[in-house]
N, C-alpha and C. Protein backbone atom coordinates (compact mmCIF):
# COMPACT_ATOMS: atom_id res chain seq x y z
N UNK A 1 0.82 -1.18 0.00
CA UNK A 1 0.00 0.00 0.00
C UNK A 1 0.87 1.25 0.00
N UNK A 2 2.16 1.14 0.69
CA UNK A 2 2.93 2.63 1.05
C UNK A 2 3.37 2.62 -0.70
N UNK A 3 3.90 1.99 -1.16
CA UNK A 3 4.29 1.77 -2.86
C UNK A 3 3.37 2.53 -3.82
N UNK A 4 2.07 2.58 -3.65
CA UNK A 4 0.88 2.42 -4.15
C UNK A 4 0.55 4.11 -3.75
N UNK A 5 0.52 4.38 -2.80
CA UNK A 5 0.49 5.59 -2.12
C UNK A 5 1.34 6.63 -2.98
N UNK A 6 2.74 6.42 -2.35
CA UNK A 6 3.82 7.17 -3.11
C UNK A 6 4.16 6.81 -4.44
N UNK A 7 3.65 5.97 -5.17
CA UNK A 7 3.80 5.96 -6.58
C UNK A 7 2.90 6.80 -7.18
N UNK A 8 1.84 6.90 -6.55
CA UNK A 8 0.50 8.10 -7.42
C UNK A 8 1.03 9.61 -7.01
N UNK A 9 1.81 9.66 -5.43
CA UNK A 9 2.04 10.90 -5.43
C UNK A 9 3.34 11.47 -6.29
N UNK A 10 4.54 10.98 -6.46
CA UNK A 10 5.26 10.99 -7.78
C UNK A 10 4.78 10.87 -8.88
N UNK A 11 3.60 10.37 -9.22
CA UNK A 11 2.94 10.74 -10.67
C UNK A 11 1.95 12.06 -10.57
N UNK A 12 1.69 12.06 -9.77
CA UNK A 12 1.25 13.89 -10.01
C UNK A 12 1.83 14.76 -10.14
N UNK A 13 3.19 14.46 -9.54
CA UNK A 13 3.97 15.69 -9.46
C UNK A 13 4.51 15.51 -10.65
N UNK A 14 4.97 14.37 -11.05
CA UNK A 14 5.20 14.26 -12.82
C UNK A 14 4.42 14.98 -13.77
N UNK A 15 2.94 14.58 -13.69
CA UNK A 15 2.47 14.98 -14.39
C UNK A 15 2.18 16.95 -14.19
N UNK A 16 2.05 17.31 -13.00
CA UNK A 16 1.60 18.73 -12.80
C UNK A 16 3.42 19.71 -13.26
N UNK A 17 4.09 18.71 -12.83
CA UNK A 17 5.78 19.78 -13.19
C UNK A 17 6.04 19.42 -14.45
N UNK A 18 6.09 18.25 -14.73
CA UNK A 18 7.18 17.37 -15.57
C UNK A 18 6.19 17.05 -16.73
N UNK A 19 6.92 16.31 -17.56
CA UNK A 19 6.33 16.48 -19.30
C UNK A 19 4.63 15.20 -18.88
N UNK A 20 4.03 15.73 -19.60
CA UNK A 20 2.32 15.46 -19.14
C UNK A 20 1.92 14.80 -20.58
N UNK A 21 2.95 14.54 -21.20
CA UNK A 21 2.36 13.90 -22.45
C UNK A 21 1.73 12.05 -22.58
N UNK A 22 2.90 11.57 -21.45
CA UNK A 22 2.24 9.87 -21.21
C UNK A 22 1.19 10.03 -20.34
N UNK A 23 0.81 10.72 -19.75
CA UNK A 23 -0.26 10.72 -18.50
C UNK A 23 -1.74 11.40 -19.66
N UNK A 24 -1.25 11.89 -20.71
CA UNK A 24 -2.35 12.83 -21.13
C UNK A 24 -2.92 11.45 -22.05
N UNK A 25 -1.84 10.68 -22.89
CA UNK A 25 -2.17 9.45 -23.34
C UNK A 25 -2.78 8.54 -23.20
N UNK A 26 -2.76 8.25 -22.22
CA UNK A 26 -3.17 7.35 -20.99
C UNK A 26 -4.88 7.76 -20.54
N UNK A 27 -5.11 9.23 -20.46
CA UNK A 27 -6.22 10.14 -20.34
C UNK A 27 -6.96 9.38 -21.72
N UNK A 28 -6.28 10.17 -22.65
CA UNK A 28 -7.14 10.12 -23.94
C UNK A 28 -7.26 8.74 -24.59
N UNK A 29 -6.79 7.51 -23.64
CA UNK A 29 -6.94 5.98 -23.97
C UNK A 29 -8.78 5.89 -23.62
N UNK A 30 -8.93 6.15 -22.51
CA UNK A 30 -10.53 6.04 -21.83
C UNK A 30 -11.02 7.22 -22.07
N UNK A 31 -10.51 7.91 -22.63
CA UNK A 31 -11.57 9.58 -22.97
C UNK A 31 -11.52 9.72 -24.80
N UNK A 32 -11.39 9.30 -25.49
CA UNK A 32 -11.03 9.63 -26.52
C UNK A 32 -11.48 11.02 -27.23
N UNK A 33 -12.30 11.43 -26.68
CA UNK A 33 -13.21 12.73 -27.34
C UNK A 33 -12.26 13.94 -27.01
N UNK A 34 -11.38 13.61 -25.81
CA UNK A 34 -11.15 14.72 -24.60
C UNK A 34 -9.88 15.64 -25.98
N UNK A 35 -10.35 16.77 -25.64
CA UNK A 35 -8.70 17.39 -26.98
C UNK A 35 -7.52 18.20 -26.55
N UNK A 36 -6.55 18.19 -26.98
CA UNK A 36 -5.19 19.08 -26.15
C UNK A 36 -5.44 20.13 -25.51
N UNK A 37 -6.65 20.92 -26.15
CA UNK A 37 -6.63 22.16 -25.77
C UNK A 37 -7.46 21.66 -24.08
N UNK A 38 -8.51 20.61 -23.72
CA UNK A 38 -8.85 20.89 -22.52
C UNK A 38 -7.82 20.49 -21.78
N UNK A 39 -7.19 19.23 -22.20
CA UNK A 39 -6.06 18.51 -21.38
C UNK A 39 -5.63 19.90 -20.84
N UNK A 40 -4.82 20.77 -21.52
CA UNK A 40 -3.80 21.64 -21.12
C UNK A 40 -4.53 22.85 -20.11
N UNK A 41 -6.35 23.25 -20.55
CA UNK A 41 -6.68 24.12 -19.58
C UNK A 41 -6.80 22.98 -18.39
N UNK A 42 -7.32 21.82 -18.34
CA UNK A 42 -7.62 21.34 -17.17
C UNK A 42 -6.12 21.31 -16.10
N UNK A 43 -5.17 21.42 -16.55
CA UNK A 43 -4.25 21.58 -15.88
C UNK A 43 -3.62 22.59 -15.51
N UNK A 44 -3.32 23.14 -16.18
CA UNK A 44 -3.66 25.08 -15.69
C UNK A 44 -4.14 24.96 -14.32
N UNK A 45 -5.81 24.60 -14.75
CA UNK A 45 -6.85 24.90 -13.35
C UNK A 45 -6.46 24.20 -12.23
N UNK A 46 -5.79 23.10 -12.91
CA UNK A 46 -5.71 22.03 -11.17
C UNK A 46 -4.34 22.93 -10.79
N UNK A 47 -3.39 23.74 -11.50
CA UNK A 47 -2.35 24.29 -10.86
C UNK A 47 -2.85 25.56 -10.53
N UNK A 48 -3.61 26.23 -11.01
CA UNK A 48 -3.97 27.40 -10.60
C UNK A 48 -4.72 27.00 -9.10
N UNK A 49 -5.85 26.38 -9.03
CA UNK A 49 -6.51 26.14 -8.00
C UNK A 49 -5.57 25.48 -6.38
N UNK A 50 -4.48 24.76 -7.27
CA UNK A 50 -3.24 24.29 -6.11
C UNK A 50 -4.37 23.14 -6.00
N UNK A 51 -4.71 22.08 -6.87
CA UNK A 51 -5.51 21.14 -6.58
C UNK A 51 -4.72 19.93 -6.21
N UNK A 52 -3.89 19.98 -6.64
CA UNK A 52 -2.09 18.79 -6.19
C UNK A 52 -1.74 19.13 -5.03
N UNK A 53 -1.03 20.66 -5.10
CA UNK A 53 0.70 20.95 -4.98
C UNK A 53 0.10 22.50 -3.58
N UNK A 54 -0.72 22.24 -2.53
CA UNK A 54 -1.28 23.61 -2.15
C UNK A 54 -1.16 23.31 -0.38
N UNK A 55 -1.61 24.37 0.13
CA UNK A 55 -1.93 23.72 1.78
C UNK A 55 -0.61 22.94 1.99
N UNK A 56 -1.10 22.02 3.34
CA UNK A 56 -0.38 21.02 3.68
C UNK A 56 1.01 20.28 2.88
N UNK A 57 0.52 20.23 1.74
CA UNK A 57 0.92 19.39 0.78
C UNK A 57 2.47 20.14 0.16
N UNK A 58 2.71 21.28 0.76
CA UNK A 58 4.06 22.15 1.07
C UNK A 58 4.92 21.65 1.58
N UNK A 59 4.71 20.89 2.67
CA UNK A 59 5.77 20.92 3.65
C UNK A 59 5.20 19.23 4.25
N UNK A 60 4.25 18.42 3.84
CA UNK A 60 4.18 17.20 3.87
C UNK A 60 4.21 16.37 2.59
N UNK A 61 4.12 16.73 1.63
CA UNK A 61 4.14 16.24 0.57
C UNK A 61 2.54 15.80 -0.37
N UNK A 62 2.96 15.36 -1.42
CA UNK A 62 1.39 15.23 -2.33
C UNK A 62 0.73 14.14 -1.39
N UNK A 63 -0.51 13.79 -1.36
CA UNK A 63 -1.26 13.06 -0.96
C UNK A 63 -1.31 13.78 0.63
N UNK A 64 -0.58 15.04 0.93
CA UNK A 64 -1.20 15.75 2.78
C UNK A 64 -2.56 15.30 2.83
N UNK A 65 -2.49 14.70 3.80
CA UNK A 65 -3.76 14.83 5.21
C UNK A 65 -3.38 14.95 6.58
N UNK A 66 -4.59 15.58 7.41
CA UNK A 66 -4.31 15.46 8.64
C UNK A 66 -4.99 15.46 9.34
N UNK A 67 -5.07 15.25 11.17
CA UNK A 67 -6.16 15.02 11.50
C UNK A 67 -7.46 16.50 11.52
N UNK A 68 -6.33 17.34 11.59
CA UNK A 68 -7.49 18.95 11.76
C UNK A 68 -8.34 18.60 10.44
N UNK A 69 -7.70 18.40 9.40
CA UNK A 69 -8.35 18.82 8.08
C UNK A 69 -9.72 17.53 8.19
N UNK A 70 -9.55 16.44 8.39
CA UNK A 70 -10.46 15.44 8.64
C UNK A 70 -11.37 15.40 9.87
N UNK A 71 -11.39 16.57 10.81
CA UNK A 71 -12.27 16.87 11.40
C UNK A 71 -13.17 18.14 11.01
N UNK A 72 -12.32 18.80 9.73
CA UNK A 72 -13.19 19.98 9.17
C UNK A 72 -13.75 19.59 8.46
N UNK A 73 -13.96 18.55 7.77
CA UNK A 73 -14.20 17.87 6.50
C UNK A 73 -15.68 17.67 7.57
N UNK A 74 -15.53 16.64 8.24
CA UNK A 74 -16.77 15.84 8.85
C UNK A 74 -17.43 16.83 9.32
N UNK A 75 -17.21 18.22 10.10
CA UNK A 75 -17.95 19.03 10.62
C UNK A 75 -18.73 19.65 9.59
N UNK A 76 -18.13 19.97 8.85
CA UNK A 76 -18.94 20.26 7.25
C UNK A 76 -19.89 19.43 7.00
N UNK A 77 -19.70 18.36 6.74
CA UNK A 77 -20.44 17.13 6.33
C UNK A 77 -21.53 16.52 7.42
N UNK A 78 -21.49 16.89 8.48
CA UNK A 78 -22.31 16.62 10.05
C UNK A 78 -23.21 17.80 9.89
N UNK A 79 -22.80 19.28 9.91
CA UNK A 79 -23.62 20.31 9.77
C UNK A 79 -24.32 20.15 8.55
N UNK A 80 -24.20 19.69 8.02
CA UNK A 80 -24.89 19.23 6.58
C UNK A 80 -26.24 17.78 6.38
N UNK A 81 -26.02 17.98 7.12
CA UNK A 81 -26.82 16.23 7.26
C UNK A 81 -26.41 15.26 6.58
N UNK A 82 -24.84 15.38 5.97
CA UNK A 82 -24.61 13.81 5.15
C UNK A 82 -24.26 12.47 6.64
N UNK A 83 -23.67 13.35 7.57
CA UNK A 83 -22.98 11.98 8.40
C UNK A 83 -23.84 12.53 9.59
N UNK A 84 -23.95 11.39 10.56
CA UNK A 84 -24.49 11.69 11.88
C UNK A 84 -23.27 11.91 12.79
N UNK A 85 -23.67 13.05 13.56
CA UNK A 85 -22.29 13.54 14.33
C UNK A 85 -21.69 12.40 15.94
N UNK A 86 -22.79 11.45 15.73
CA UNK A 86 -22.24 10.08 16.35
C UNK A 86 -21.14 9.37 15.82
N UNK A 87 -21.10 9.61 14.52
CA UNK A 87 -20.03 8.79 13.84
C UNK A 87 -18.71 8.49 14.35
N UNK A 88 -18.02 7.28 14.51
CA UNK A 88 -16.50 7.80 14.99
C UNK A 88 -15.47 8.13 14.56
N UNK A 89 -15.25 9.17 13.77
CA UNK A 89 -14.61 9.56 12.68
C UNK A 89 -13.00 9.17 12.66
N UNK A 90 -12.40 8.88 13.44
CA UNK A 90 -11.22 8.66 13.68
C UNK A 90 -11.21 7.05 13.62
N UNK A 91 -12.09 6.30 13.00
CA UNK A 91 -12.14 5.10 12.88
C UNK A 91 -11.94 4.90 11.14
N UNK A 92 -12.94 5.96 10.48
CA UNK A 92 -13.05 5.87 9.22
C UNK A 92 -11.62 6.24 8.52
N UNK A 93 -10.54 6.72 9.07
CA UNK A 93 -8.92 7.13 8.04
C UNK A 93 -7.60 6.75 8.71
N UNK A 94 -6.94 6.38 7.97
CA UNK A 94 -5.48 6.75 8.97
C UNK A 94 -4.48 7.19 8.27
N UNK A 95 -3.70 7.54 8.84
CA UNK A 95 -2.42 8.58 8.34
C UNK A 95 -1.46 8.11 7.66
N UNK A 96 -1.08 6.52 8.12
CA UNK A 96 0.01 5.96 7.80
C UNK A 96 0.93 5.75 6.70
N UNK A 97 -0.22 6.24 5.87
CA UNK A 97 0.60 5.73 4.20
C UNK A 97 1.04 7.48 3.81
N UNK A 98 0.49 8.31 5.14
CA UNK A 98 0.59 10.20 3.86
C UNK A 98 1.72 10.46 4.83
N UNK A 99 1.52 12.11 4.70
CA UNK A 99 2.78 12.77 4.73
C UNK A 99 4.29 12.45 5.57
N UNK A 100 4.51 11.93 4.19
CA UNK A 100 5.79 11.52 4.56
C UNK A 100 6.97 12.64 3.52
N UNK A 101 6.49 13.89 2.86
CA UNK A 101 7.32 14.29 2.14
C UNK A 101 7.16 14.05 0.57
N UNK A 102 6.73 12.91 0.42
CA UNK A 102 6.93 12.14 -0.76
C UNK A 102 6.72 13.05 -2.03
N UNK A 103 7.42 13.57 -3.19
CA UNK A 103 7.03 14.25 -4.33
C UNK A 103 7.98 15.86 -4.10
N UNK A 104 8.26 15.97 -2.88
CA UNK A 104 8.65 17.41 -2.52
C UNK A 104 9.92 17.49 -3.18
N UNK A 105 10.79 16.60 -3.29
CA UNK A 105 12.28 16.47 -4.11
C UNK A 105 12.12 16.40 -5.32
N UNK A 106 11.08 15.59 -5.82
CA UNK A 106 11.04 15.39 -7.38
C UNK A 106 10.65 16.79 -8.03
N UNK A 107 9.69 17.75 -7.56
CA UNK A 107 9.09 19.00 -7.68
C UNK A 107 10.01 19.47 -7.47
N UNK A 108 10.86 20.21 -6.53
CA UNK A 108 11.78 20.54 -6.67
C UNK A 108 12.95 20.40 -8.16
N UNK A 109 13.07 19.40 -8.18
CA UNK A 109 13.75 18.85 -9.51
C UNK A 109 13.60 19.47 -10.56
N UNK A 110 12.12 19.17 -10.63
CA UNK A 110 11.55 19.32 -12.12
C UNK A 110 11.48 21.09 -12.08
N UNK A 111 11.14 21.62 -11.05
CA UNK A 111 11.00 22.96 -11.32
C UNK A 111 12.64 23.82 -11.68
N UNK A 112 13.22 23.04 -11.17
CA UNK A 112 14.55 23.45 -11.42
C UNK A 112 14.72 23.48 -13.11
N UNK A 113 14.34 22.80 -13.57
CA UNK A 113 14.58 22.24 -14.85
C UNK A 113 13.67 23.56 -15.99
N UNK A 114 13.04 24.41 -15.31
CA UNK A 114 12.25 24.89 -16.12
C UNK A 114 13.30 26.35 -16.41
């Protein structure tokens, strides 16, 4: 699972820094309709928005979580009526496989490169 974890978070950062052309391939295998021009705004937006590379994910690496953020999440979601605020939320996640850093060197790298 930790493999699995940090292999997706090195492929984001691949794909959001580093050349996005096998990942876009790969896209347009199960999308075929999809065309360069959205590929390239949709990525823009996920970098503009900091949908990867933002928050937490600074100084813990891609895939940040934590426990504050997973108690804001549920309070949202409790004030909302999706979850009952009985729930034991600290049952439903665990930390073990995230911030460990993972992607922060390769980003680094690649931005160097630009």
């Amino acid at each position: 699972m930790q493999r699995f974890v940090d292999a997706t978070a090195i492929g984001w950062v691949n794909y959001m820094y580093g050349d996005p052309d096998a990942a876009n391939a790969a896209i347009r295998k199960d999308n075929p309709d999809i065309s360069d021009d959205q590929l390239a705004y949709s990525r823009a937006k996920m970098t503009e928005y900091g949908i990867v590379f933002s928050g937490d994910a600074a100084t813990l690496g891609v895939n940040a979580m934590t426990d504050a953020r997973w108690r804001s999440f549920f309070r949202f979601a409790t004030d909302a009526g999706l979850y009952d605020p009985a729930l034991p939320l600290e049952r439903g996640y665990t930390l073990r496989f995230v911030n460990k850093g993972v992607g922060l060197d390769r980003r680094q790298e690649l931005l160097g490169k630009r």
